[in-house]
C-alpha atoms as a PDB file:
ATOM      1  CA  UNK A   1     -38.340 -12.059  -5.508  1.00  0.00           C
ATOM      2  CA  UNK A   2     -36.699 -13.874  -8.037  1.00  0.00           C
ATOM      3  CA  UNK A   3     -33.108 -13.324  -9.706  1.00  0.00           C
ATOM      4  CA  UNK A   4     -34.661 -11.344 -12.395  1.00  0.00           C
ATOM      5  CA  UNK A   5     -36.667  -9.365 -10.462  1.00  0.00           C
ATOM      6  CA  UNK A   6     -33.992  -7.821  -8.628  1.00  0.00           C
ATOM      7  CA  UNK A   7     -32.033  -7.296 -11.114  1.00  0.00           C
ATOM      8  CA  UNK A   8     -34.501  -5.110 -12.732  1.00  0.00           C
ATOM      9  CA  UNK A   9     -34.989  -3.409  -9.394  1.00  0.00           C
ATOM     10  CA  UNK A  10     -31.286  -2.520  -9.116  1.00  0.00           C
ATOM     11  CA  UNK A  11     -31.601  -1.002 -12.631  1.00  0.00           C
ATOM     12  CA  UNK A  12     -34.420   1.068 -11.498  1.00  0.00           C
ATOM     13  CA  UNK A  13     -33.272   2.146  -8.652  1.00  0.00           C
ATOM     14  CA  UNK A  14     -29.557   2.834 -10.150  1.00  0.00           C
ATOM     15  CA  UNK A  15     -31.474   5.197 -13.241  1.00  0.00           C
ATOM     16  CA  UNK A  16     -32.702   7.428 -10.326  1.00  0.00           C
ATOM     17  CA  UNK A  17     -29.689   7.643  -8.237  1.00  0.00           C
ATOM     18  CA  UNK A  18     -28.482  11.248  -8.595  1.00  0.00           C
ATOM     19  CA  UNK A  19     -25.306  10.923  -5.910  1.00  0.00           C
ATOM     20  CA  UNK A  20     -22.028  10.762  -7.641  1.00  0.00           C
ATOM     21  CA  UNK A  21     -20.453   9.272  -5.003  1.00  0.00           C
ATOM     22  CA  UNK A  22     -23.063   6.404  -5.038  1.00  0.00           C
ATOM     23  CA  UNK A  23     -22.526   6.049  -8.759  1.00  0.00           C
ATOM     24  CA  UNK A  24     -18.786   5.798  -8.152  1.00  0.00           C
ATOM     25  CA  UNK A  25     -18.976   3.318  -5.691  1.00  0.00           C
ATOM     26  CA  UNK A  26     -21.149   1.389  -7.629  1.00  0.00           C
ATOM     27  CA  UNK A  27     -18.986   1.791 -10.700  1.00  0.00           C
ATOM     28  CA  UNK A  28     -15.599   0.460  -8.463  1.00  0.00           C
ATOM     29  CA  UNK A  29     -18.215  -2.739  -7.805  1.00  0.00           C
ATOM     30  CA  UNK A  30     -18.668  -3.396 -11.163  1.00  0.00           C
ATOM     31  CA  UNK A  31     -15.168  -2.742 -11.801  1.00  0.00           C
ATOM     32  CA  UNK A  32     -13.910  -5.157  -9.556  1.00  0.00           C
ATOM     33  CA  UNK A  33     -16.251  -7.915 -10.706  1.00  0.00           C
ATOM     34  CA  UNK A  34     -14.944  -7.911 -14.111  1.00  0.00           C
ATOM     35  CA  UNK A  35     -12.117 -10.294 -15.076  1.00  0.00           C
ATOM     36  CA  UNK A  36      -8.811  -9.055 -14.978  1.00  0.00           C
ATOM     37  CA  UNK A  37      -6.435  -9.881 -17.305  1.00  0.00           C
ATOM     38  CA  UNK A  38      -3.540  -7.344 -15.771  1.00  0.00           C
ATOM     39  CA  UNK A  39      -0.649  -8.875 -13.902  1.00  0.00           C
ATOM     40  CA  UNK A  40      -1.019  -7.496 -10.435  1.00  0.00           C
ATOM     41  CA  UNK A  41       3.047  -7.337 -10.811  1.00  0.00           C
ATOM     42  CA  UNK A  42       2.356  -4.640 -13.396  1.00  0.00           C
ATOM     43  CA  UNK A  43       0.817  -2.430 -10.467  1.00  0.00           C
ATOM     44  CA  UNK A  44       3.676  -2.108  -8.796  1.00  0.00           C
ATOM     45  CA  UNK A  45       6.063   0.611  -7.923  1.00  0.00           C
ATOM     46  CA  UNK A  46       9.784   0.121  -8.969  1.00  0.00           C
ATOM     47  CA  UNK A  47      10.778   0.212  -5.306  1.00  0.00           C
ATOM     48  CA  UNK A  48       8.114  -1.994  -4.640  1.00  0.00           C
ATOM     49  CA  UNK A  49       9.537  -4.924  -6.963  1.00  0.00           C
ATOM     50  CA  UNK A  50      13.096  -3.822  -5.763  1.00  0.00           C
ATOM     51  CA  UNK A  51      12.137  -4.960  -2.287  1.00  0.00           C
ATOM     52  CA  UNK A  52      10.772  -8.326  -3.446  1.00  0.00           C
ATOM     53  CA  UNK A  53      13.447  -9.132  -5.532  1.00  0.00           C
ATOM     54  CA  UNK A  54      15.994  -8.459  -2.868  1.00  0.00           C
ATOM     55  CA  UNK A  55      14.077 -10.606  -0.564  1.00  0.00           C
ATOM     56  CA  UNK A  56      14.143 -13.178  -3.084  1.00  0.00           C
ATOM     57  CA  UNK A  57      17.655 -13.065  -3.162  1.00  0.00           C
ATOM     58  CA  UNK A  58      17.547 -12.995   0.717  1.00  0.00           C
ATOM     59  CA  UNK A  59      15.967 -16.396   0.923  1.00  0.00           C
ATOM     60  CA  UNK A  60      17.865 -17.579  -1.983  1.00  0.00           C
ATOM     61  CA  UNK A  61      20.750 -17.582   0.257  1.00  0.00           C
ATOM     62  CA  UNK A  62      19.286 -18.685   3.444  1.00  0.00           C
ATOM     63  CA  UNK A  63      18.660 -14.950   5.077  1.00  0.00           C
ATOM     64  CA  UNK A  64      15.927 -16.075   6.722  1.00  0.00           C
ATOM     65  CA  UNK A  65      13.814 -16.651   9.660  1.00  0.00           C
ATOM     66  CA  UNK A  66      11.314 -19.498  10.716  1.00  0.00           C
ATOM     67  CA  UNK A  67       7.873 -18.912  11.959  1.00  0.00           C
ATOM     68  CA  UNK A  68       9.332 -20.437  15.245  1.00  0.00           C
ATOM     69  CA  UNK A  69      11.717 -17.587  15.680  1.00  0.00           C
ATOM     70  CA  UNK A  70       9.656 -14.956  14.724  1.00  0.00           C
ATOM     71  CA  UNK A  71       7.359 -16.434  17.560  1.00  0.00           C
ATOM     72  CA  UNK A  72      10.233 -16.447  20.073  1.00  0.00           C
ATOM     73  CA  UNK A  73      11.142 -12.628  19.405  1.00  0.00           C
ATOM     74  CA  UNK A  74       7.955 -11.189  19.218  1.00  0.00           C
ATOM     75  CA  UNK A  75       7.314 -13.071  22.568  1.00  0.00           C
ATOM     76  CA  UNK A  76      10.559 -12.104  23.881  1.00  0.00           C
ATOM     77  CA  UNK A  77       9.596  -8.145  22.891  1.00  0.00           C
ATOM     78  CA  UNK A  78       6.220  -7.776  24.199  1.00  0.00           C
ATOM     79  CA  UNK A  79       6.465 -10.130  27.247  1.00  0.00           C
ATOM     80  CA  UNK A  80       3.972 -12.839  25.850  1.00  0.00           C
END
């Protein structure tokens, strides 16, 4: 079946689908396929972007920890 072909099967099939769940999932699909031109930043809670930008600042001054130390702790932790 070619490209075409199934398309107009989906369509078929989709015009006879009484479920409203079905119809929502299928709407969230087509939804998410779309381009997005929203900021994902904009979706974000004001605590949300409080805790990034005080990590930020966190690395900005060196309040950090390297992949080789979190290693090392969670080893230490669960006896890995």
């Amino acid at each position: 079946m070619d490209m075409l072909s199934r398309k107009y099967a989906l369509i078929e099939w989709l015009v006879k689908v009484e479920n409203p769940d079905l119809i929502t999932q299928v709407e969230k699909i087509y939804e998410s396929s779309q381009p997005n031109d929203q900021d994902w930043w904009d979706d974000l809670s004001e605590d949300e972007k409080l805790g990034i930008a005080e990590g930020i600042e966190e690395l900005d001054q060196g309040d950090s920890f390297s992949y080789e130390e979190v290693r090392k702790g969670i080893r230490e932790k669960f006896g890995i």
